[in-house]
PDB file of N, CA and C in Angstrom:
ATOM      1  N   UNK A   1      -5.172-118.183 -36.097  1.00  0.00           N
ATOM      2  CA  UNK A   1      -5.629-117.610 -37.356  1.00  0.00           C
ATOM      3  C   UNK A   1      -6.705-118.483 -37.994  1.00  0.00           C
ATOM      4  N   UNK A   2      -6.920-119.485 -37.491  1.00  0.00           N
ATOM      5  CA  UNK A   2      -8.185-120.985 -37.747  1.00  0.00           C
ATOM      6  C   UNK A   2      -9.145-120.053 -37.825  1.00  0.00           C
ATOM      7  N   UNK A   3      -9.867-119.156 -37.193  1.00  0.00           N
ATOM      8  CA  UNK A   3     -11.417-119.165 -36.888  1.00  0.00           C
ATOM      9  C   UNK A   3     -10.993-117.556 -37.741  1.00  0.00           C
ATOM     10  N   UNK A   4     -10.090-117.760 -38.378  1.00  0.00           N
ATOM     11  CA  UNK A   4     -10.616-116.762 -39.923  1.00  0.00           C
ATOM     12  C   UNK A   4     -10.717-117.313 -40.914  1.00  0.00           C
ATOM     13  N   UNK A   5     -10.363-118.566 -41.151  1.00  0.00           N
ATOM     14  CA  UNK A   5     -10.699-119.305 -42.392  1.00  0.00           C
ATOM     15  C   UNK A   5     -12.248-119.518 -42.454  1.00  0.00           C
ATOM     16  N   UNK A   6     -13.358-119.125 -42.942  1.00  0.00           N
ATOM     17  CA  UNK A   6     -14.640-119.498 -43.037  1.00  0.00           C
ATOM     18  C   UNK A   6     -14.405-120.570 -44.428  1.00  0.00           C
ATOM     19  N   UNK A   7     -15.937-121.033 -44.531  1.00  0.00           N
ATOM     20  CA  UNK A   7     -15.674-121.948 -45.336  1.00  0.00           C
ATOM     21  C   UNK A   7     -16.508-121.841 -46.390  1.00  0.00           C
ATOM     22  N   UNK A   8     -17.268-122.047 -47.843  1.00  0.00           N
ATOM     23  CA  UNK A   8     -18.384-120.923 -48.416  1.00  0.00           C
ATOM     24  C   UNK A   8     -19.463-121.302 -47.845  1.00  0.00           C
ATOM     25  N   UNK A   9     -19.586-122.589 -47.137  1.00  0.00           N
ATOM     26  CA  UNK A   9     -21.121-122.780 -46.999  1.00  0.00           C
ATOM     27  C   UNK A   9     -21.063-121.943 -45.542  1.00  0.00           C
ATOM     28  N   UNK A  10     -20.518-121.672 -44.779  1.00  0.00           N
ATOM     29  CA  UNK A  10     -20.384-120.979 -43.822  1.00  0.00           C
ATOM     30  C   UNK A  10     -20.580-119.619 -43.755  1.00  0.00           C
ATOM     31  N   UNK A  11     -19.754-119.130 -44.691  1.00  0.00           N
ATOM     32  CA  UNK A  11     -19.829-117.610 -45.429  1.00  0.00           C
ATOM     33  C   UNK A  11     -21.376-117.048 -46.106  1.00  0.00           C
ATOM     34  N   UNK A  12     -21.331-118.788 -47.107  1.00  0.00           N
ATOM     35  CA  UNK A  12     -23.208-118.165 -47.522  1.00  0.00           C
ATOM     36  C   UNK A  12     -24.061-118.025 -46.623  1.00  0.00           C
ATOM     37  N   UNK A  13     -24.180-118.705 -45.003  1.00  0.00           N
ATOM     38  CA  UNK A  13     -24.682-118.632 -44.155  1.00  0.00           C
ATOM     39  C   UNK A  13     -24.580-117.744 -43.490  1.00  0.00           C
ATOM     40  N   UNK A  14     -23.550-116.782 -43.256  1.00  0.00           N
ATOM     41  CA  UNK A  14     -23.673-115.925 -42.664  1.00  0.00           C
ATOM     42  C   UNK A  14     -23.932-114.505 -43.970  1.00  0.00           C
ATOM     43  N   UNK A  15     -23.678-114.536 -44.732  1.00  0.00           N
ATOM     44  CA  UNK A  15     -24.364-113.754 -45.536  1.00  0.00           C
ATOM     45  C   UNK A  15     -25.706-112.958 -45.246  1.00  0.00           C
ATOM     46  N   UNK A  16     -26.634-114.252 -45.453  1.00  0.00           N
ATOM     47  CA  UNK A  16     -27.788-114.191 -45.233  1.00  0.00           C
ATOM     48  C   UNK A  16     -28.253-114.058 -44.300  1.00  0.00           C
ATOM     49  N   UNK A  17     -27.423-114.402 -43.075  1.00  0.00           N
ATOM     50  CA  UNK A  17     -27.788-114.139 -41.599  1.00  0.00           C
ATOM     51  C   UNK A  17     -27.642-112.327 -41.567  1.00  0.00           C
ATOM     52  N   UNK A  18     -26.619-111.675 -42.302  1.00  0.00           N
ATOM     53  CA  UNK A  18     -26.038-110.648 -41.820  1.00  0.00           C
ATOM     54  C   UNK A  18     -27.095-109.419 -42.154  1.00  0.00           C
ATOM     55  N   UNK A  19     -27.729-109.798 -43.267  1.00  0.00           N
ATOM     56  CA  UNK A  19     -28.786-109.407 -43.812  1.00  0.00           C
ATOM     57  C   UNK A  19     -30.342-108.961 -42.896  1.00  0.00           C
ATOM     58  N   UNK A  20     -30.468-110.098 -41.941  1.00  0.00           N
ATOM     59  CA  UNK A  20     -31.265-109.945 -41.320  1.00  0.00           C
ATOM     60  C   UNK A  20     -31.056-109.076 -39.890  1.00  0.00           C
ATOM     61  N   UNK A  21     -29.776-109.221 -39.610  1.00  0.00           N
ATOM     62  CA  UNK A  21     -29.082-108.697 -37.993  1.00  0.00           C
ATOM     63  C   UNK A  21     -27.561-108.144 -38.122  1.00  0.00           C
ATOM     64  N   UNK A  22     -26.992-107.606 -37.315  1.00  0.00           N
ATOM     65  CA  UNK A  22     -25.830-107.010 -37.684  1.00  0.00           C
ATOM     66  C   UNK A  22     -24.916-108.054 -36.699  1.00  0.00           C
ATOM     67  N   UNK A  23     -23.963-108.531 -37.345  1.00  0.00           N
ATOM     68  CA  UNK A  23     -22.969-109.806 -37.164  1.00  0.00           C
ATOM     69  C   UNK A  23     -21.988-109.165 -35.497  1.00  0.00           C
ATOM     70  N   UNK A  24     -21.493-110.019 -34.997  1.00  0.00           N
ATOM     71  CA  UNK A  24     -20.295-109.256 -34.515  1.00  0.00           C
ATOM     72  C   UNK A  24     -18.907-109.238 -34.974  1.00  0.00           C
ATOM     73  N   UNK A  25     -18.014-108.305 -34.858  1.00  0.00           N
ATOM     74  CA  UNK A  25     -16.967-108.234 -35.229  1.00  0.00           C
ATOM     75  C   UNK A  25     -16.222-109.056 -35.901  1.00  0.00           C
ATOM     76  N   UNK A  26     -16.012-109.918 -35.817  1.00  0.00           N
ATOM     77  CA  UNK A  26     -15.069-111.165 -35.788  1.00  0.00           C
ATOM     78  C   UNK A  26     -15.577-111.951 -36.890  1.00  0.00           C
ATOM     79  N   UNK A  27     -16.860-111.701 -36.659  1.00  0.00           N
ATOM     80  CA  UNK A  27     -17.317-112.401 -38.020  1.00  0.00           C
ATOM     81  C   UNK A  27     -18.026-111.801 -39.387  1.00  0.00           C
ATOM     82  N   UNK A  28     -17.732-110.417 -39.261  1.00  0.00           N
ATOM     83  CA  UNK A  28     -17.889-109.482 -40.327  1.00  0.00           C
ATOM     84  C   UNK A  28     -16.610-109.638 -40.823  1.00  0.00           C
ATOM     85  N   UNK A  29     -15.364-109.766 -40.230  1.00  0.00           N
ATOM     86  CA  UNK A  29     -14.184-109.610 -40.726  1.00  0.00           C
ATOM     87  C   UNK A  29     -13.826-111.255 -41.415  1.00  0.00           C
ATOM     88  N   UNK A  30     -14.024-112.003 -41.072  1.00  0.00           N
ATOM     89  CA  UNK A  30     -14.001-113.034 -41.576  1.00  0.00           C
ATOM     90  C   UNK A  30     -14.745-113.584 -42.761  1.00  0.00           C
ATOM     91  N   UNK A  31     -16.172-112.925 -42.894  1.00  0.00           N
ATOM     92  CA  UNK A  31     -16.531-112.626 -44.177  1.00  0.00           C
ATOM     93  C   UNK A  31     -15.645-112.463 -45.235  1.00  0.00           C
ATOM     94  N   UNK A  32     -15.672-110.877 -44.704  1.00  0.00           N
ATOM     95  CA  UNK A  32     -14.428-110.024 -45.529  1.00  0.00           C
ATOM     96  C   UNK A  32     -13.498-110.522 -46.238  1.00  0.00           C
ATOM     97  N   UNK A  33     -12.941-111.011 -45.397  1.00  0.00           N
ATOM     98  CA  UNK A  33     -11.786-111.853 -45.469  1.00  0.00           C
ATOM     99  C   UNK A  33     -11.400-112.951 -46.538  1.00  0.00           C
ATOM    100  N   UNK A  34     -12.865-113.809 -46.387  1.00  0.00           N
ATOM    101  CA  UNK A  34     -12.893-114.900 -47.430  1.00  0.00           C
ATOM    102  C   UNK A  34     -13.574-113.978 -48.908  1.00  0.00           C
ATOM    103  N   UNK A  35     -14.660-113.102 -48.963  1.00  0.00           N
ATOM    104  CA  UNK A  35     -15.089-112.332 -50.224  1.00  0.00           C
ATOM    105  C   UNK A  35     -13.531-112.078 -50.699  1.00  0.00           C
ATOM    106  N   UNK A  36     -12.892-111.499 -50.117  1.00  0.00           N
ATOM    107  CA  UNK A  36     -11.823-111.087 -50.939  1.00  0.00           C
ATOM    108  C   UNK A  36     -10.880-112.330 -52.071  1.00  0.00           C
ATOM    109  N   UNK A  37     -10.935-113.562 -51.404  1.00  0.00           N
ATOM    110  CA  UNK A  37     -10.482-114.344 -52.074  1.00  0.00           C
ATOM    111  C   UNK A  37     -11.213-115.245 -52.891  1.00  0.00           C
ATOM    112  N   UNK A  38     -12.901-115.531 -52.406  1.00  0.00           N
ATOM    113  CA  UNK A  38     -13.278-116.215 -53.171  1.00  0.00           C
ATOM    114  C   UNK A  38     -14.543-115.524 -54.385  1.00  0.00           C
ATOM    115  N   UNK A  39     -14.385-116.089 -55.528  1.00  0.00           N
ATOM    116  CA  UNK A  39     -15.386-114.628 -56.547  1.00  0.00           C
ATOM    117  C   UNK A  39     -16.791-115.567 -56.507  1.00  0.00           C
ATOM    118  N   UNK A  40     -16.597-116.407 -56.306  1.00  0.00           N
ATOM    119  CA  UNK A  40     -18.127-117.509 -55.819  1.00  0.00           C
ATOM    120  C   UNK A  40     -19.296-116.496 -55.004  1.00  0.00           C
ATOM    121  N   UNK A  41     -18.607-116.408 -53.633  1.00  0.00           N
ATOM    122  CA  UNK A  41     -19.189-116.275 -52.830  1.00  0.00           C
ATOM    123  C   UNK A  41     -19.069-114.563 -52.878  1.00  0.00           C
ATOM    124  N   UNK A  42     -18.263-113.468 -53.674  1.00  0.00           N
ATOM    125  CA  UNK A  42     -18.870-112.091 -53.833  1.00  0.00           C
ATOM    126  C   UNK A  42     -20.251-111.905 -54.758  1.00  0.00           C
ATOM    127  N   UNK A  43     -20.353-113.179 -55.561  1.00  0.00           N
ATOM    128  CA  UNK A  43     -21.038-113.259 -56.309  1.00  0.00           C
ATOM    129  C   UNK A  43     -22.504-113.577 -55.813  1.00  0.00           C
ATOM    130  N   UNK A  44     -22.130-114.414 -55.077  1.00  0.00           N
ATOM    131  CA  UNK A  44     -23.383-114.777 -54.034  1.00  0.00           C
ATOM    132  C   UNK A  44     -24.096-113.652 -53.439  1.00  0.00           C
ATOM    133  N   UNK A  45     -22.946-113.085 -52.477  1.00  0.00           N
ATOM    134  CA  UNK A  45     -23.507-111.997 -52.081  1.00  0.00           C
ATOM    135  C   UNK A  45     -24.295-110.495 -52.808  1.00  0.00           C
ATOM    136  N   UNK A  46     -23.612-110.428 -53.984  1.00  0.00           N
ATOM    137  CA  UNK A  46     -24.206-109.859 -54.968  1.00  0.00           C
ATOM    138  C   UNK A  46     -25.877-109.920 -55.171  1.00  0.00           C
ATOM    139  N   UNK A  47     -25.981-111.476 -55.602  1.00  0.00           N
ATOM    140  CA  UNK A  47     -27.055-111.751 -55.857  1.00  0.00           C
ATOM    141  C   UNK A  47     -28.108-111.836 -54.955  1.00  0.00           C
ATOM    142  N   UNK A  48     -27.934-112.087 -53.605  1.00  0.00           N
ATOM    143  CA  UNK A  48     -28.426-111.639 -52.757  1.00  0.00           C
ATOM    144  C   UNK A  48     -28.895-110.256 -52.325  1.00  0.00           C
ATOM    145  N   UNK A  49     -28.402-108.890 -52.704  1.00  0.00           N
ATOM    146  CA  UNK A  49     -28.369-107.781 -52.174  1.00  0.00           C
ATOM    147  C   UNK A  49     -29.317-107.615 -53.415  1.00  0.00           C
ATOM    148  N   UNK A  50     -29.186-107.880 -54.664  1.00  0.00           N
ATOM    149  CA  UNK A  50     -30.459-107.259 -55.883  1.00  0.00           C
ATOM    150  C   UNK A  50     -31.429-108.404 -55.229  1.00  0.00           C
ATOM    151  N   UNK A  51     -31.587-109.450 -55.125  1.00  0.00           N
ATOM    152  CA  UNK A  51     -33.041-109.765 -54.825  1.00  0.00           C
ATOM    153  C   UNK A  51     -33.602-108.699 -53.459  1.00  0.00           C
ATOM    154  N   UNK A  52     -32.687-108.469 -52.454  1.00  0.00           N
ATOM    155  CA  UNK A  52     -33.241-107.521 -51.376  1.00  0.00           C
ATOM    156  C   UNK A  52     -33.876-106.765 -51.923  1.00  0.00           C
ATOM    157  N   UNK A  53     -32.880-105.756 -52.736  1.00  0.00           N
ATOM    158  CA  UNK A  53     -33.416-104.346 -53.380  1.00  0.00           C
ATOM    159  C   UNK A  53     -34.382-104.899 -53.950  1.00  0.00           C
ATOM    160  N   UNK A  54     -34.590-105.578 -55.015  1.00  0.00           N
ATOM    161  CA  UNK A  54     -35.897-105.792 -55.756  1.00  0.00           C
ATOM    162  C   UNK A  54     -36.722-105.856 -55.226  1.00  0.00           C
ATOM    163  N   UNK A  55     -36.997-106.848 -53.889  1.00  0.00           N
ATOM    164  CA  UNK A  55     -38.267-106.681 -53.256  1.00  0.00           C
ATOM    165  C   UNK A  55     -38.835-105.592 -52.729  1.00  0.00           C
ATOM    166  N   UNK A  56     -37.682-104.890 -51.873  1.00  0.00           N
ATOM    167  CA  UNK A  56     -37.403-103.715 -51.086  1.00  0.00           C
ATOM    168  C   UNK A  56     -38.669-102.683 -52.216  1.00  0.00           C
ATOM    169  N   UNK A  57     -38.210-102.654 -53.148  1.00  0.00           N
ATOM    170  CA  UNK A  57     -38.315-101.948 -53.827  1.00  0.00           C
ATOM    171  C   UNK A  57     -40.018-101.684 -54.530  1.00  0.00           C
ATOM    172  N   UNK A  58     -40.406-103.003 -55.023  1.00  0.00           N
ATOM    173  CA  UNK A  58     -41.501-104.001 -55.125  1.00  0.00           C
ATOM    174  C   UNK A  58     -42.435-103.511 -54.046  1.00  0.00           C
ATOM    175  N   UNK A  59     -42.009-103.958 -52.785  1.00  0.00           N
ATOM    176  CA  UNK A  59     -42.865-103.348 -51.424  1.00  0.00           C
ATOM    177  C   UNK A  59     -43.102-101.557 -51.580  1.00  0.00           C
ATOM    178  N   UNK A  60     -42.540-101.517 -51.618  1.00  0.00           N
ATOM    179  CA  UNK A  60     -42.418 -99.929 -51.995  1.00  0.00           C
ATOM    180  C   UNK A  60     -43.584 -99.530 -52.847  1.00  0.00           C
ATOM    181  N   UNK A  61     -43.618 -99.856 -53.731  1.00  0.00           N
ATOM    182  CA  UNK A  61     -44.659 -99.845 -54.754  1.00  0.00           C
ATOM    183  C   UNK A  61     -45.840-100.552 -54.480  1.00  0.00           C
ATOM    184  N   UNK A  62     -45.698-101.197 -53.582  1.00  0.00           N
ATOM    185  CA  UNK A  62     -47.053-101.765 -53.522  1.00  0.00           C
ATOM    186  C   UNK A  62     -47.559-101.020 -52.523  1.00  0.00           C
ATOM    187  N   UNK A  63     -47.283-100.413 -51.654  1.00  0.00           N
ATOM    188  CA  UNK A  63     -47.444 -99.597 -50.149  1.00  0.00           C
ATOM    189  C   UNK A  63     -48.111 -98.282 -51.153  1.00  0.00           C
ATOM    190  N   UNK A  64     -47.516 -97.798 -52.116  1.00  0.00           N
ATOM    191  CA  UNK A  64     -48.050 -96.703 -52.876  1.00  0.00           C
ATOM    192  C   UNK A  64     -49.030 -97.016 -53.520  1.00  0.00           C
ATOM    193  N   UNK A  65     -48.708 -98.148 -54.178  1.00  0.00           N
ATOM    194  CA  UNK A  65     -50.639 -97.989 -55.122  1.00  0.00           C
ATOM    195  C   UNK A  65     -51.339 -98.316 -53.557  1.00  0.00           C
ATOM    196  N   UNK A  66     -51.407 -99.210 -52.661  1.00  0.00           N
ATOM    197  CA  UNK A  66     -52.620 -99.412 -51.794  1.00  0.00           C
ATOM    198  C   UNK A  66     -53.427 -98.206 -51.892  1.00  0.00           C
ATOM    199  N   UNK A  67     -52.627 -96.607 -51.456  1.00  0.00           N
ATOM    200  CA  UNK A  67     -52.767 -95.559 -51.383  1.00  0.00           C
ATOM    201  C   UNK A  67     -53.701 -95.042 -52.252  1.00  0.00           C
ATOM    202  N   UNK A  68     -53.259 -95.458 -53.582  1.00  0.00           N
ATOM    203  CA  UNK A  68     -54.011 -94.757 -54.536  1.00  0.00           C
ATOM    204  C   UNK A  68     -55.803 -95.451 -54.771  1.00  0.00           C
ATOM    205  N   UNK A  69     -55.981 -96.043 -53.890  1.00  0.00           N
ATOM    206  CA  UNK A  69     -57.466 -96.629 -53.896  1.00  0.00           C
ATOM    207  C   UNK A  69     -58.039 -95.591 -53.468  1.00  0.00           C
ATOM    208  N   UNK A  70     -59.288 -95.259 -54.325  1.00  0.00           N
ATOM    209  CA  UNK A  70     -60.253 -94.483 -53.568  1.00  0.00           C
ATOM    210  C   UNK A  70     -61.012 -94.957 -52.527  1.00  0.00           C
ATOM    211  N   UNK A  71     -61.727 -93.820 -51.117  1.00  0.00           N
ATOM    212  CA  UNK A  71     -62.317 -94.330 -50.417  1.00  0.00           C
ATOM    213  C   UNK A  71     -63.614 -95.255 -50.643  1.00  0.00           C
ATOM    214  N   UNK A  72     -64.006 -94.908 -51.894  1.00  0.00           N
ATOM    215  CA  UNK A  72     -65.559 -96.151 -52.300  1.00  0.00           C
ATOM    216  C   UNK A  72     -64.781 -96.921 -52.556  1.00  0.00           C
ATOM    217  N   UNK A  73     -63.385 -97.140 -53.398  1.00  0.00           N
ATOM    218  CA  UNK A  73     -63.034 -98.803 -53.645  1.00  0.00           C
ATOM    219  C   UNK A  73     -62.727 -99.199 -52.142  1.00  0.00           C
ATOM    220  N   UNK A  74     -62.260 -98.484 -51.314  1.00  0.00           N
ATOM    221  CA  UNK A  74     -61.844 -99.132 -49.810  1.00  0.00           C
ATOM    222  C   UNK A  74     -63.254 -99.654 -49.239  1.00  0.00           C
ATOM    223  N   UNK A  75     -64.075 -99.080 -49.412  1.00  0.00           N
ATOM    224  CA  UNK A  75     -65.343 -99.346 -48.389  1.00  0.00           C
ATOM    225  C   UNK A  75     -66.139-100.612 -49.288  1.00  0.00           C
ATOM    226  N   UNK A  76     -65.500-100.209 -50.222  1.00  0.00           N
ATOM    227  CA  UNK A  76     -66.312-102.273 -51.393  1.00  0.00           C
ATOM    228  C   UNK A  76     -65.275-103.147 -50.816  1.00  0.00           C
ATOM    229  N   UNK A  77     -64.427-102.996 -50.620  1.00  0.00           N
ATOM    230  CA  UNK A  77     -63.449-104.242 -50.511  1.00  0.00           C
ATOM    231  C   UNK A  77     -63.550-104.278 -48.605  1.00  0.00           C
ATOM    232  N   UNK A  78     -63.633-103.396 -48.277  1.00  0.00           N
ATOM    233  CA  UNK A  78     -63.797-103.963 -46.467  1.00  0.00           C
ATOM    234  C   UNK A  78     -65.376-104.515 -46.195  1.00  0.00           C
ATOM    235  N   UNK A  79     -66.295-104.372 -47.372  1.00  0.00           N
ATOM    236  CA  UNK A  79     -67.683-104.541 -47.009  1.00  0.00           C
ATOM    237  C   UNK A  79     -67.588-105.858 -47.633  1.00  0.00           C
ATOM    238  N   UNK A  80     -66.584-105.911 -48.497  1.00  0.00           N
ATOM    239  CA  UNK A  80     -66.841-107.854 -49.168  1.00  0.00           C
ATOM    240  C   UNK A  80     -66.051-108.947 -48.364  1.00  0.00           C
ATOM    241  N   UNK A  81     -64.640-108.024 -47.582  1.00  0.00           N
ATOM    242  CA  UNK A  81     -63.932-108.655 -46.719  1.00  0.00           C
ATOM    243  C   UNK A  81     -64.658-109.272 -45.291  1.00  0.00           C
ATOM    244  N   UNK A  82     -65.867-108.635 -45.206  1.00  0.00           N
ATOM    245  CA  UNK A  82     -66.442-108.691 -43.886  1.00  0.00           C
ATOM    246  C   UNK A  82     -68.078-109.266 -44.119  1.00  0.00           C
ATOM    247  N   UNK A  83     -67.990-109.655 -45.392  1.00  0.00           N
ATOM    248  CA  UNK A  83     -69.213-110.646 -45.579  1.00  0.00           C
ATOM    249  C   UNK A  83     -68.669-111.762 -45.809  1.00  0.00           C
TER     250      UNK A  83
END
């Protein structure tokens, strides 16, 4: 039952790992496991998931205005990019 005890710096580490890739089994549950008992580290994770979204989100908006440039502002800014 050892290699379900995580530890928080372990837990915050895989947090952030989990974020980027999907964990295997064993250690999604062991997460789990410790969130449930410790409010530190739900908290962590919390705060982690709104900075995602925020950026997530941020990007989002920035992908849309690019859009909204007209083609003369595109052709000033690739003609100044390329002098």
């Amino acid at each position: 039952m050892r290699h379900w005890l995580f530890s928080c710096k372990k837990v915050s580490a895989l947090v952030s790992e989990s974020m980027d890739r999907k964990l295997p089994l064993s250690k999604r549950m062991g997460i789990q496991f410790h969130l449930m008992m410790c409010s530190l580290c739900r908290r962590y994770r919390k705060q982690l998931l709104l900075i995602r979204s925020l950026f997530l989100e941020e990007a989002a908006q920035d992908e849309t205005s690019c859009d909204a440039l007209s083609a003369e502002a595109r052709k000033r800014i690739e003609k100044k990019l390329k002098s």
